[in-house]
PDB file of N, CA and C in Angstrom:
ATOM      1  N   UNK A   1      90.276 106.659  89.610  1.00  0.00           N
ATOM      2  CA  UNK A   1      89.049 105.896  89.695  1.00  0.00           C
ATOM      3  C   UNK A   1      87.892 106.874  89.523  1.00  0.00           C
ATOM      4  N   UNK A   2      87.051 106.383  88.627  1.00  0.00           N
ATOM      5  CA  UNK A   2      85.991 107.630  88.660  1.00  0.00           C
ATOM      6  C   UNK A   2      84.820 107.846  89.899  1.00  0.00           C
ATOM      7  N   UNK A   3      84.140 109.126  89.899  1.00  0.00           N
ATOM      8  CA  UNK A   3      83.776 109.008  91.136  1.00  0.00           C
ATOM      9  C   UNK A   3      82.204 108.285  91.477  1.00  0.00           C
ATOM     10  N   UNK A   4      82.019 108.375  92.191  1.00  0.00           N
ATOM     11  CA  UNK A   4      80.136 107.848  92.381  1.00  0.00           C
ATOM     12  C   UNK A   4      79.390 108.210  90.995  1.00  0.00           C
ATOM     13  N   UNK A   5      78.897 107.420  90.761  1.00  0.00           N
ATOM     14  CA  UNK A   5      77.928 108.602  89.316  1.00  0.00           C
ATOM     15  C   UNK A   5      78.596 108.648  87.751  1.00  0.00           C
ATOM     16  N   UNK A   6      80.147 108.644  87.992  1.00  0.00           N
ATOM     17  CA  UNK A   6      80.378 108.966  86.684  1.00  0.00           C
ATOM     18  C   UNK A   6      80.762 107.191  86.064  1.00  0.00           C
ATOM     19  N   UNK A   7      80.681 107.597  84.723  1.00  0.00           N
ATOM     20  CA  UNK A   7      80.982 106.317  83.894  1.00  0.00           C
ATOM     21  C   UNK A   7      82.745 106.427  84.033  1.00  0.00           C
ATOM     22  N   UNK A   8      83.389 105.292  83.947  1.00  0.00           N
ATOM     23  CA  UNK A   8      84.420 104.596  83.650  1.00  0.00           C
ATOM     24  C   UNK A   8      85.080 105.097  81.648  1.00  0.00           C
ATOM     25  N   UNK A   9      85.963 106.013  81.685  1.00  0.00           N
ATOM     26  CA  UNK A   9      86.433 106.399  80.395  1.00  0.00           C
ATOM     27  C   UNK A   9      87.486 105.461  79.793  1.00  0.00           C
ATOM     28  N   UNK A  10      87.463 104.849  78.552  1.00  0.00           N
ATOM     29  CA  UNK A  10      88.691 104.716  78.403  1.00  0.00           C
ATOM     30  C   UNK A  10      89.943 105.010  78.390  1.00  0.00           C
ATOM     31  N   UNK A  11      91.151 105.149  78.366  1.00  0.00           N
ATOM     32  CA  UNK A  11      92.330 105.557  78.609  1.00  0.00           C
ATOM     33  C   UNK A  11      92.627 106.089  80.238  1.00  0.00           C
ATOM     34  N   UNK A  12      91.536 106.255  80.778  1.00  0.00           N
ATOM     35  CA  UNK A  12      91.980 106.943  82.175  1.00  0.00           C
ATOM     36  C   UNK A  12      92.471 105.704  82.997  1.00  0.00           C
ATOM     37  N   UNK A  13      93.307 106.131  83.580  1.00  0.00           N
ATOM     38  CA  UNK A  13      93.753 105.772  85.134  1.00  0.00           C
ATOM     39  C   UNK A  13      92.309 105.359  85.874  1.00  0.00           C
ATOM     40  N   UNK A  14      92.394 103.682  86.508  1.00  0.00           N
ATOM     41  CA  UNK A  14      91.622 103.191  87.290  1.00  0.00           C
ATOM     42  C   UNK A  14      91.720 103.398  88.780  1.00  0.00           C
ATOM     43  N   UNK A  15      92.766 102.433  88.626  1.00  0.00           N
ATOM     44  CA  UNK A  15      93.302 102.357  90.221  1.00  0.00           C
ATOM     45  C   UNK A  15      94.558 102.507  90.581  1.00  0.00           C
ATOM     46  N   UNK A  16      95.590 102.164  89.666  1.00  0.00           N
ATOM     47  CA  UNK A  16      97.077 103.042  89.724  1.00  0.00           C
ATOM     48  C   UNK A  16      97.417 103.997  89.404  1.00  0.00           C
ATOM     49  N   UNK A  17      96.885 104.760  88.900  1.00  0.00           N
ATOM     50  CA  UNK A  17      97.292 106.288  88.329  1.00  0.00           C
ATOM     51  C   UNK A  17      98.031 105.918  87.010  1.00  0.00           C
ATOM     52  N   UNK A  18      97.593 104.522  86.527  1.00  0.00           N
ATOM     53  CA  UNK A  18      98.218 104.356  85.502  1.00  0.00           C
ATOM     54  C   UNK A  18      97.782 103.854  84.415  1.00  0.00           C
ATOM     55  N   UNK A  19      97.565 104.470  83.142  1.00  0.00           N
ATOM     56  CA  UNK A  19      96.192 103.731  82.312  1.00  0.00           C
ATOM     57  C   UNK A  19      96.672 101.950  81.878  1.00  0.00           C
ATOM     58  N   UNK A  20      96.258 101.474  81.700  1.00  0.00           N
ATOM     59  CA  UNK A  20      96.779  99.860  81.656  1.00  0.00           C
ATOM     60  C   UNK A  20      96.746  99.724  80.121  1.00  0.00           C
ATOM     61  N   UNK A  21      97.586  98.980  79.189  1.00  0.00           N
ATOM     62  CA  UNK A  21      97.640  98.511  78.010  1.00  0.00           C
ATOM     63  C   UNK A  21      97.877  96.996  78.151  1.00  0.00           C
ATOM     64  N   UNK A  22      97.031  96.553  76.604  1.00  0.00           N
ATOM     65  CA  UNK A  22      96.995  95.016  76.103  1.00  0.00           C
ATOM     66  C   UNK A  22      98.742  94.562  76.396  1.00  0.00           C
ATOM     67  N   UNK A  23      99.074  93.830  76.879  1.00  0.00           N
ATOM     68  CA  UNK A  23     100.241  92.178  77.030  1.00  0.00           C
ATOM     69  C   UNK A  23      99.513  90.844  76.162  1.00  0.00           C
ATOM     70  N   UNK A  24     100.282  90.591  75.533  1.00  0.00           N
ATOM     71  CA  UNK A  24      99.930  89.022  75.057  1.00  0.00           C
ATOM     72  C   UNK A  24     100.948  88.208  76.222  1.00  0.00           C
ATOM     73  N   UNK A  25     100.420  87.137  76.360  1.00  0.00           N
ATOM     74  CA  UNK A  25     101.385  86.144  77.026  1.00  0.00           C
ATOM     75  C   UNK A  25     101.012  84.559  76.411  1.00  0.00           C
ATOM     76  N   UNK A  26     102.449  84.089  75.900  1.00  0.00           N
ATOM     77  CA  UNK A  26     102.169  82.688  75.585  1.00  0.00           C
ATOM     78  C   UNK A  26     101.963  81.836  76.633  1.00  0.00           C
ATOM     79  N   UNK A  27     101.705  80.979  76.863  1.00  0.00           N
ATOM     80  CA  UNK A  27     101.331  80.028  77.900  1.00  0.00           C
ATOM     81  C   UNK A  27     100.752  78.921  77.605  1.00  0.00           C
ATOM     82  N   UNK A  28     101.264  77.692  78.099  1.00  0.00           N
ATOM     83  CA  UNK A  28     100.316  76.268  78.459  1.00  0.00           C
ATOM     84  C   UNK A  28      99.213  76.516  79.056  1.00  0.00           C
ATOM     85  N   UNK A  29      98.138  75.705  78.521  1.00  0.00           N
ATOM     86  CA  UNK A  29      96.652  76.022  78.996  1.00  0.00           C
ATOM     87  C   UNK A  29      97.201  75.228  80.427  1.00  0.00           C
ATOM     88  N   UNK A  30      97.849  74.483  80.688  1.00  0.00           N
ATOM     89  CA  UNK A  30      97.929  74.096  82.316  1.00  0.00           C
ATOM     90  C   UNK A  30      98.040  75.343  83.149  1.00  0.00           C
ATOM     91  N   UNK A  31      99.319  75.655  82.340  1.00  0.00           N
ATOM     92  CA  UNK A  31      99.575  77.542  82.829  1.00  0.00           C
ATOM     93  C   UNK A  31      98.640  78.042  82.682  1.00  0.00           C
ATOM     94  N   UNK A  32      97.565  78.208  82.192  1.00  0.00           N
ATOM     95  CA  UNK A  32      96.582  79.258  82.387  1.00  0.00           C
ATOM     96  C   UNK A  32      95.230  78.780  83.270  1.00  0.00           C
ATOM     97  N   UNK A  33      94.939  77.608  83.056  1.00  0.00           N
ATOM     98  CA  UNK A  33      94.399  76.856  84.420  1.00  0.00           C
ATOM     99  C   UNK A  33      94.752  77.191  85.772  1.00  0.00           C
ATOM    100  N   UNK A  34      96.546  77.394  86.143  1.00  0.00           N
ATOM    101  CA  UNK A  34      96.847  77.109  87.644  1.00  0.00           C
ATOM    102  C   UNK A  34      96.715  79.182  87.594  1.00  0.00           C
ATOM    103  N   UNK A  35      97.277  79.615  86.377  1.00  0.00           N
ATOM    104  CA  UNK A  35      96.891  81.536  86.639  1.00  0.00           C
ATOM    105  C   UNK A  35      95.395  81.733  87.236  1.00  0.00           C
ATOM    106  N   UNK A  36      94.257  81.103  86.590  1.00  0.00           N
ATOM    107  CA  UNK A  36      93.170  81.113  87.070  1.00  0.00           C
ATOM    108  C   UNK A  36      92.748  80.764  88.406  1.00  0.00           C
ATOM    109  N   UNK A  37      93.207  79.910  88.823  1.00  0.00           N
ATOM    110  CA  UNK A  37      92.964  79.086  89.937  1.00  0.00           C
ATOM    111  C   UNK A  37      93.440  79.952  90.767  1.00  0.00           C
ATOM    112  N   UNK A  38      94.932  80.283  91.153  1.00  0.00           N
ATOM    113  CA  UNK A  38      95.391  81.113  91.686  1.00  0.00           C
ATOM    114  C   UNK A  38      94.553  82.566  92.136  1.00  0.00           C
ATOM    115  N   UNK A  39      93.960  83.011  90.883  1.00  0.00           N
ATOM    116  CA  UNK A  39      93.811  84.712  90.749  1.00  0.00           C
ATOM    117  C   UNK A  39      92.175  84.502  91.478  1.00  0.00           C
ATOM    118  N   UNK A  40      91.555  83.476  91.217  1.00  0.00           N
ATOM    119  CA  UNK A  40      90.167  83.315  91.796  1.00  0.00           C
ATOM    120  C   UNK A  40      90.215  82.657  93.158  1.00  0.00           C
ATOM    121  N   UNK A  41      91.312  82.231  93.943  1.00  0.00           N
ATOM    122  CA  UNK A  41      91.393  81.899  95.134  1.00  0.00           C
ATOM    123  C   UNK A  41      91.306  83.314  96.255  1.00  0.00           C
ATOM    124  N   UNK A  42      91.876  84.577  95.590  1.00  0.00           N
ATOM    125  CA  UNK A  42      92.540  85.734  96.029  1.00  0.00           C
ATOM    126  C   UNK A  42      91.206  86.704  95.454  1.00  0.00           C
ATOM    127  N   UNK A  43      90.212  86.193  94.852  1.00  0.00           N
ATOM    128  CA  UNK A  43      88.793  86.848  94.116  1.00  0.00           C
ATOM    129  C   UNK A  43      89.680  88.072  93.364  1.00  0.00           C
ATOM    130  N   UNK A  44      90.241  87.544  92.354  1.00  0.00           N
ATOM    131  CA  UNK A  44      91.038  88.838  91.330  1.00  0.00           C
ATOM    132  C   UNK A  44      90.659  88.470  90.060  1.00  0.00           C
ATOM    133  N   UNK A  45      90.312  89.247  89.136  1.00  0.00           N
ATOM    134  CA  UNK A  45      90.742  88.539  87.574  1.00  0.00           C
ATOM    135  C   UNK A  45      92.094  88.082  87.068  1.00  0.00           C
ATOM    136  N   UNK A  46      92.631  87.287  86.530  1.00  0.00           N
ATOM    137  CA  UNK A  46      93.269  86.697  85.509  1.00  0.00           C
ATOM    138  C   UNK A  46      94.332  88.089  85.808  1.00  0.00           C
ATOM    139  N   UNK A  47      93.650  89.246  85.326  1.00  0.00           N
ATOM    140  CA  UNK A  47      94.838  90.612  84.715  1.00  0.00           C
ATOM    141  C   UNK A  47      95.118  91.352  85.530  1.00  0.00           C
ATOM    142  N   UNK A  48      94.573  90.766  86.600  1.00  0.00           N
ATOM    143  CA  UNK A  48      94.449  91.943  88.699  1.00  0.00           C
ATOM    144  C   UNK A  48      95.687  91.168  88.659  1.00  0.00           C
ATOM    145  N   UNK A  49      95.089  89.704  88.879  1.00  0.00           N
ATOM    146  CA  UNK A  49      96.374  88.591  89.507  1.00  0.00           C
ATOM    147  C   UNK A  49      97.904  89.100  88.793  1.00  0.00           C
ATOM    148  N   UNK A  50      97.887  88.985  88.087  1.00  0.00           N
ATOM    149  CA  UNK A  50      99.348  89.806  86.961  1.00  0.00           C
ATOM    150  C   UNK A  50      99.601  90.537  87.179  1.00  0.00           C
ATOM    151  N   UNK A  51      98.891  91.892  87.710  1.00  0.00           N
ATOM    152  CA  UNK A  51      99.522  93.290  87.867  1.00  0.00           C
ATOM    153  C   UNK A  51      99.784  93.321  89.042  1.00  0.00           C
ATOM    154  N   UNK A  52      99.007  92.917  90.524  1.00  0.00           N
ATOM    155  CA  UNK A  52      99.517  92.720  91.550  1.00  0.00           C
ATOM    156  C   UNK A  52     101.036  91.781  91.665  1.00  0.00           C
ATOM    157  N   UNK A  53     101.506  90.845  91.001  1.00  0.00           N
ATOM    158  CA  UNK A  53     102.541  90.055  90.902  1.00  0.00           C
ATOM    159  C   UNK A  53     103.258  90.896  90.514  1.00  0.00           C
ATOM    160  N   UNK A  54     103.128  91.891  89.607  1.00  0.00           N
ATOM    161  CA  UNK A  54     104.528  92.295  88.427  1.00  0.00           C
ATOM    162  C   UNK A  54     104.447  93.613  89.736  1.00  0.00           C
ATOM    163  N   UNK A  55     103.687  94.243  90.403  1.00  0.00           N
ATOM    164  CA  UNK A  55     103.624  95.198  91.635  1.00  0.00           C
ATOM    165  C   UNK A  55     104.326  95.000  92.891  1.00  0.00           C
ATOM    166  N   UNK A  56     104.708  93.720  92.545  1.00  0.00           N
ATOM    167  CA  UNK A  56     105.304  92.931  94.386  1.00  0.00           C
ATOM    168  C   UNK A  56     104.285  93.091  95.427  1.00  0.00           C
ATOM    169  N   UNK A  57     102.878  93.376  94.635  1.00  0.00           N
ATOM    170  CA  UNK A  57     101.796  93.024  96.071  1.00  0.00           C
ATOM    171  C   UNK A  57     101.536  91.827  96.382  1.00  0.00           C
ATOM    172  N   UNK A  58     101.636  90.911  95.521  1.00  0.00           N
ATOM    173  CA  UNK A  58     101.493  89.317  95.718  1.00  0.00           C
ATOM    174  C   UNK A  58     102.801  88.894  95.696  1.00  0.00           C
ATOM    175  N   UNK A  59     103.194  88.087  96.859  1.00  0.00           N
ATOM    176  CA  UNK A  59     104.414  87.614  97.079  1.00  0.00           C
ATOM    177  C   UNK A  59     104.927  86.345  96.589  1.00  0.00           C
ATOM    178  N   UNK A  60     105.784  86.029  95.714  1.00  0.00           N
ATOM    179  CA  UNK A  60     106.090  84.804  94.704  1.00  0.00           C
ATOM    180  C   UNK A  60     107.179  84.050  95.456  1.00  0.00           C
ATOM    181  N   UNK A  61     106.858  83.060  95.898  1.00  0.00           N
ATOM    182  CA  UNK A  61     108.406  82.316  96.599  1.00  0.00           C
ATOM    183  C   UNK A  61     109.222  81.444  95.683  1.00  0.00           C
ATOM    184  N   UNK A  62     110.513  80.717  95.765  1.00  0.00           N
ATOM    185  CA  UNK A  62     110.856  80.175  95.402  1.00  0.00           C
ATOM    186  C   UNK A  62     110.628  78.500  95.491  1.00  0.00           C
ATOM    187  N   UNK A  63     110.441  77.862  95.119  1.00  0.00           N
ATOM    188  CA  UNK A  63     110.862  76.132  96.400  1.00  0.00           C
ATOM    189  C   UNK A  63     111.545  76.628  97.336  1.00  0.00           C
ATOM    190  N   UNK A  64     112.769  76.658  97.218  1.00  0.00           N
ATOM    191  CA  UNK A  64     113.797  76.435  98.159  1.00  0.00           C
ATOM    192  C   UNK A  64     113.062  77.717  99.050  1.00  0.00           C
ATOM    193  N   UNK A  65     112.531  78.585  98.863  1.00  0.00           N
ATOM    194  CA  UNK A  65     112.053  79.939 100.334  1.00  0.00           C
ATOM    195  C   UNK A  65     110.711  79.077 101.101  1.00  0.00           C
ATOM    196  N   UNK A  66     109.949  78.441  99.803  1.00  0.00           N
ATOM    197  CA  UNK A  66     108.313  77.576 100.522  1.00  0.00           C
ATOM    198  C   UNK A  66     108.745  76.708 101.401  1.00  0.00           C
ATOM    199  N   UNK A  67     109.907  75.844 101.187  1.00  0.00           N
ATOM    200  CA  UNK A  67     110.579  74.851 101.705  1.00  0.00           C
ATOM    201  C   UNK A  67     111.111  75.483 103.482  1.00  0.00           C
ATOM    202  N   UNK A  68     111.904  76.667 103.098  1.00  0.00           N
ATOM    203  CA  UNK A  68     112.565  77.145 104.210  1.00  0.00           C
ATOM    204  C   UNK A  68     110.944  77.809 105.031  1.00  0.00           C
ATOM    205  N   UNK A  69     109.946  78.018 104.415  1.00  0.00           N
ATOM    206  CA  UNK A  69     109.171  79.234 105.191  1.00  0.00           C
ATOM    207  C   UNK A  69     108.409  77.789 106.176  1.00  0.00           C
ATOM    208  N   UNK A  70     107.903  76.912 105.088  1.00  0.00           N
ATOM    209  CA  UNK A  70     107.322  75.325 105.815  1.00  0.00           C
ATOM    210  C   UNK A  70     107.864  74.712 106.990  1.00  0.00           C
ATOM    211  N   UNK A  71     109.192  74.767 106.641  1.00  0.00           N
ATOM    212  CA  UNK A  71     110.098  74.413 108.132  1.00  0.00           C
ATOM    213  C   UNK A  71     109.924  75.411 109.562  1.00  0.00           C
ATOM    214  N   UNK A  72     110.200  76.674 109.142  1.00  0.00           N
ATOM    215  CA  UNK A  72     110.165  77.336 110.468  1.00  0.00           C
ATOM    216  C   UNK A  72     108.299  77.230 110.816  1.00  0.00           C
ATOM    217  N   UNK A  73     107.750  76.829 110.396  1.00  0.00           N
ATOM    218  CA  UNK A  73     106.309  77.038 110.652  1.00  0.00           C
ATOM    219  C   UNK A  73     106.090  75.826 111.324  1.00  0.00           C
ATOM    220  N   UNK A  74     106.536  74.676 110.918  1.00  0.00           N
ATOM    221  CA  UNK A  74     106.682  73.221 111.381  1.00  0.00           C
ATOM    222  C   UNK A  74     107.242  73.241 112.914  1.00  0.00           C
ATOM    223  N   UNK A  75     108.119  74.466 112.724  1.00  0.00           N
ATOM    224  CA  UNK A  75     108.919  74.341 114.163  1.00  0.00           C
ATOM    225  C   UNK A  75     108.260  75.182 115.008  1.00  0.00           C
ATOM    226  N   UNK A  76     107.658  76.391 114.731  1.00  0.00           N
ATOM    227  CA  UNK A  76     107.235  77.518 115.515  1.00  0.00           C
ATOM    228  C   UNK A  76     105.803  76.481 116.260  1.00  0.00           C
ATOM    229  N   UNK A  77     105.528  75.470 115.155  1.00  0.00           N
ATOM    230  CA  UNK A  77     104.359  74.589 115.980  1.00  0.00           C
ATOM    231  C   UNK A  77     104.623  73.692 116.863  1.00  0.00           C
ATOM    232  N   UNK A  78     105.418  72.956 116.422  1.00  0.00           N
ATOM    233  CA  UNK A  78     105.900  72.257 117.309  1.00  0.00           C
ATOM    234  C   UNK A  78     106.380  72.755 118.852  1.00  0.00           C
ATOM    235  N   UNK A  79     106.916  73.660 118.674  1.00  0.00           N
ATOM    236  CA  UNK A  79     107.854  74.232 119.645  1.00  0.00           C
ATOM    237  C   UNK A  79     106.309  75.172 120.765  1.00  0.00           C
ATOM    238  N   UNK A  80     105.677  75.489 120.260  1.00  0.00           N
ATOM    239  CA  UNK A  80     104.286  75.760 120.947  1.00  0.00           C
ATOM    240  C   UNK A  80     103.731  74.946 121.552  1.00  0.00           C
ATOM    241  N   UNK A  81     102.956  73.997 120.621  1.00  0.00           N
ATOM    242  CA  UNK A  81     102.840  72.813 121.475  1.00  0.00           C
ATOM    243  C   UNK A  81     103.128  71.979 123.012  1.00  0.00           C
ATOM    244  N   UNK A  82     104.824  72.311 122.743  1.00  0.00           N
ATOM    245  CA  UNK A  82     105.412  71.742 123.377  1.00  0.00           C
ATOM    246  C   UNK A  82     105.062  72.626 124.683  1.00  0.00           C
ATOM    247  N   UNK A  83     105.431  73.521 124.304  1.00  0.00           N
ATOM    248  CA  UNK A  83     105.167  74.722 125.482  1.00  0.00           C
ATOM    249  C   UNK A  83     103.999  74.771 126.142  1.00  0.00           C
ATOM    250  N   UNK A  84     102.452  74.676 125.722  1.00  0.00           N
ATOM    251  CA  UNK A  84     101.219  74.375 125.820  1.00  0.00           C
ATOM    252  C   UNK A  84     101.122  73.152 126.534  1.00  0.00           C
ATOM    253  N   UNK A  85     102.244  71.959 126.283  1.00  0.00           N
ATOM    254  CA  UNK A  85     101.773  70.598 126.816  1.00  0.00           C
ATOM    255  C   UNK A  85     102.715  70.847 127.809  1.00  0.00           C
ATOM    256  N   UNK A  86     103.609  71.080 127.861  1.00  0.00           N
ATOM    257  CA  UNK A  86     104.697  71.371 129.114  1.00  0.00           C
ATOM    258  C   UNK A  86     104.501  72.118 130.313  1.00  0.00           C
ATOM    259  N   UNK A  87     103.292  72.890 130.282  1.00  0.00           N
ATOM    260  CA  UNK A  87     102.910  73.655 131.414  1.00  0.00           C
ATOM    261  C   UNK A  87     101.286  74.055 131.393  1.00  0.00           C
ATOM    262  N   UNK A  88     100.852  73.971 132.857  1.00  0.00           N
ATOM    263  CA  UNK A  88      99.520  73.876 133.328  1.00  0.00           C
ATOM    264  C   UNK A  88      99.152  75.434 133.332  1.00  0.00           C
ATOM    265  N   UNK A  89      98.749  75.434 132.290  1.00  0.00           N
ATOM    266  CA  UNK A  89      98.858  77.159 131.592  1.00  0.00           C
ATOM    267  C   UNK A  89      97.568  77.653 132.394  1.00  0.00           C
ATOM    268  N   UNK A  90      96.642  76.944 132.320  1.00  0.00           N
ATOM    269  CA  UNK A  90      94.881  76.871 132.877  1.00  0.00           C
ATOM    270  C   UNK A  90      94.827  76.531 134.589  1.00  0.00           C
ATOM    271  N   UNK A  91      95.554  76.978 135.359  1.00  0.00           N
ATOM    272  CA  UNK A  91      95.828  76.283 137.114  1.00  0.00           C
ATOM    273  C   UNK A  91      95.111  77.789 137.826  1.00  0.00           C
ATOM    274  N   UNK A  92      94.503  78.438 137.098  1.00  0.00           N
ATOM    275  CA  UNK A  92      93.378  79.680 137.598  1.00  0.00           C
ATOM    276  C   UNK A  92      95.048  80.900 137.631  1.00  0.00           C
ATOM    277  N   UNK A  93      95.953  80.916 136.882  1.00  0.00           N
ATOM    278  CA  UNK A  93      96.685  81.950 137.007  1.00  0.00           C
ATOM    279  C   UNK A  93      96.160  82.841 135.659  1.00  0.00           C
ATOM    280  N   UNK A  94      95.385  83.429 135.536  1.00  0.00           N
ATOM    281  CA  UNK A  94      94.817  84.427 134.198  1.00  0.00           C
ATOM    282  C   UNK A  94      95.506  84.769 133.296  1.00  0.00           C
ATOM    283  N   UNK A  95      96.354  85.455 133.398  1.00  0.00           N
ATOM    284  CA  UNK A  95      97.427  85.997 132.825  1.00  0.00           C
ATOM    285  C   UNK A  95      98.374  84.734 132.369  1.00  0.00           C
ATOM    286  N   UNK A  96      98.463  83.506 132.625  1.00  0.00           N
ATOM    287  CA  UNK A  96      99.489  82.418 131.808  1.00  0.00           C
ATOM    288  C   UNK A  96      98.043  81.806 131.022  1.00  0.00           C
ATOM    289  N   UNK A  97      96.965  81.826 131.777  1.00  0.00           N
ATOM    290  CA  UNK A  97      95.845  81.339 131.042  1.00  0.00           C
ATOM    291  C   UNK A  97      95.554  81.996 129.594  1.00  0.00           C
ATOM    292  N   UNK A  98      95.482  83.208 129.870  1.00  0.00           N
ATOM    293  CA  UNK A  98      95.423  84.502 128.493  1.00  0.00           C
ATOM    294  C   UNK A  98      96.762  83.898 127.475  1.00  0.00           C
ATOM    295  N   UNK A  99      97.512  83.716 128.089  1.00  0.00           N
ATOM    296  CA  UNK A  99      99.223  83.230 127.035  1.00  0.00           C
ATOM    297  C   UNK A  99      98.821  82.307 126.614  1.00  0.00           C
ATOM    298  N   UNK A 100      98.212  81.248 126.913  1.00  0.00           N
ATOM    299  CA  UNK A 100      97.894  79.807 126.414  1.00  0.00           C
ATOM    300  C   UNK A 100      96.703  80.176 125.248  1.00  0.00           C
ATOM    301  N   UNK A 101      95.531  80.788 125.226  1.00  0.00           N
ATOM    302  CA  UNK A 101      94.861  81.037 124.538  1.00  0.00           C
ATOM    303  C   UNK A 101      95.250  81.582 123.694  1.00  0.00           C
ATOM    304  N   UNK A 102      96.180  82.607 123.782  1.00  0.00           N
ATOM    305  CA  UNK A 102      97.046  83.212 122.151  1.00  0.00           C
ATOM    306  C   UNK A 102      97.207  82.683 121.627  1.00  0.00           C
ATOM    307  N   UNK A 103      98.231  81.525 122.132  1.00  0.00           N
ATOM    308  CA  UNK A 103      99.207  80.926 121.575  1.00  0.00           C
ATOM    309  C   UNK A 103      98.431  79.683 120.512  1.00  0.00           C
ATOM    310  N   UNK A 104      97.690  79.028 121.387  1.00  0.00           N
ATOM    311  CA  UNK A 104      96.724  78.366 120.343  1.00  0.00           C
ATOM    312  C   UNK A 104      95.571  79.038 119.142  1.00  0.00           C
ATOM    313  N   UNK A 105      95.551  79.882 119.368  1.00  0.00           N
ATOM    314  CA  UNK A 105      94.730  80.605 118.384  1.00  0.00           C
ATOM    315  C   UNK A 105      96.256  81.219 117.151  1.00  0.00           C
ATOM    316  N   UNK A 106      97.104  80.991 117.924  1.00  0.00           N
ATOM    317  CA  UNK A 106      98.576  81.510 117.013  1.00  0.00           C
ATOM    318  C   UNK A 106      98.971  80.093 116.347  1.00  0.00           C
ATOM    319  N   UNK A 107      98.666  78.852 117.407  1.00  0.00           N
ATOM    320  CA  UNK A 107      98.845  78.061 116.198  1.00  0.00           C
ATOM    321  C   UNK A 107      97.748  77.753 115.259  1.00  0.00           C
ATOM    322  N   UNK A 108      97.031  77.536 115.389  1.00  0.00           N
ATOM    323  CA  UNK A 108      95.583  77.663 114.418  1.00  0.00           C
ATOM    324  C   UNK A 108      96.150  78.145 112.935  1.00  0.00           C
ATOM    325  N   UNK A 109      96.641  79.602 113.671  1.00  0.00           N
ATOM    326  CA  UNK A 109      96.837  80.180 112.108  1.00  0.00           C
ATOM    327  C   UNK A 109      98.487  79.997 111.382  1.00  0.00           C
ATOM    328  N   UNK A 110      99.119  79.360 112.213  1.00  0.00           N
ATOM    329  CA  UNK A 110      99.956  78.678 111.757  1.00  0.00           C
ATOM    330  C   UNK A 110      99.811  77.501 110.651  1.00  0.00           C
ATOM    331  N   UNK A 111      98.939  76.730 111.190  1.00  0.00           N
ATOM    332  CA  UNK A 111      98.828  75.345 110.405  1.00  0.00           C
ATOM    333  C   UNK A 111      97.825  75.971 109.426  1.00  0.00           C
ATOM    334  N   UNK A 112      97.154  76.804 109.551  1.00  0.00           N
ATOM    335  CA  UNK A 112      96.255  77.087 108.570  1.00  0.00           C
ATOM    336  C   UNK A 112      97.236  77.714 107.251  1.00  0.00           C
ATOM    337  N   UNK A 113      97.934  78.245 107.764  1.00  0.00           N
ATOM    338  CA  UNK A 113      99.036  78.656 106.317  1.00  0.00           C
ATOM    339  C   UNK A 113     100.196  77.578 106.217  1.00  0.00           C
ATOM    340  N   UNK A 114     100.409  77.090 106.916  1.00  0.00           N
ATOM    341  CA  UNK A 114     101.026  75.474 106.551  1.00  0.00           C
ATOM    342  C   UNK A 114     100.497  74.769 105.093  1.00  0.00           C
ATOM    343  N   UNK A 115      98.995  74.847 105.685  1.00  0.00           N
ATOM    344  CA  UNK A 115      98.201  73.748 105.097  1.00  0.00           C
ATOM    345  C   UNK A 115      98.010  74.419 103.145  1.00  0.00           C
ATOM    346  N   UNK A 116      98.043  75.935 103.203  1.00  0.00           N
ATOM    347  CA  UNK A 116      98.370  76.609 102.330  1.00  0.00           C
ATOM    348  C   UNK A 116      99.541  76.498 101.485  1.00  0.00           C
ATOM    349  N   UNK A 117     100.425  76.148 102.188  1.00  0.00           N
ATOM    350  CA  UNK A 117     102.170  75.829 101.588  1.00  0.00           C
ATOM    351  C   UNK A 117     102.111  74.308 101.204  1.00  0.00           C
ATOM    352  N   UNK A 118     101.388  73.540 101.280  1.00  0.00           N
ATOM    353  CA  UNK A 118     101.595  72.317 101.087  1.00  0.00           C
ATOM    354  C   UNK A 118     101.189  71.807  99.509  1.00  0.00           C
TER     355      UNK A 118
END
């Protein structure tokens, strides 16, 4: 990456230590609609979104893994819940009070990546 001050050279190494070359890719403009959509949800370009994927920094599931990851998330909520409604977490004991507040701020971000998988 160049440093403060200097201009950006061609052929050099940006950010992988690796100079990047042109890919063509055929594709359905649907396909290149949902690439977009995708890569600007994550604030990447189009060619970030691609190199992070082909990098294993962006994680690609299958159905059948979204399916399996949706379920245990379904359950890890549920099963909280239950726990939250099953006991008087708030009866001035601090320390079960502090557990109850995790735990809902743990489901929060549960359903919030639920709501992501859907």
């Amino acid at each position: 990456m160049p440093k403060k001050g200097q201009k950006k050279l061609r052929g050099q190494p940006e950010i992988y230590n690796e100079v990047k070359g042109q890919v063509s890719l055929s594709m359905t403009q649907t396909g290149v609609r949902g690439l977009d959509e995708l890569a600007a949800t994550m604030g990447l370009s189009r060619s970030e979104f691609v190199e992070q994927v082909g990098r294993r920094l962006i994680a690609v599931l299958s159905l059948e893994d979204r399916e399996s990851v949706k379920q245990a998330l379904q359950q890890l909520i549920a099963t909280s819940l239950d726990e939250l409604a099953g006991q008087n977490l708030f009866d001035g004991r601090k320390a079960e009070g502090n557990r109850a507040i995790m735990l809902q701020q743990q489901v929060k971000q549960w359903e919030k990546l639920l709501k992501k998988l859907e």
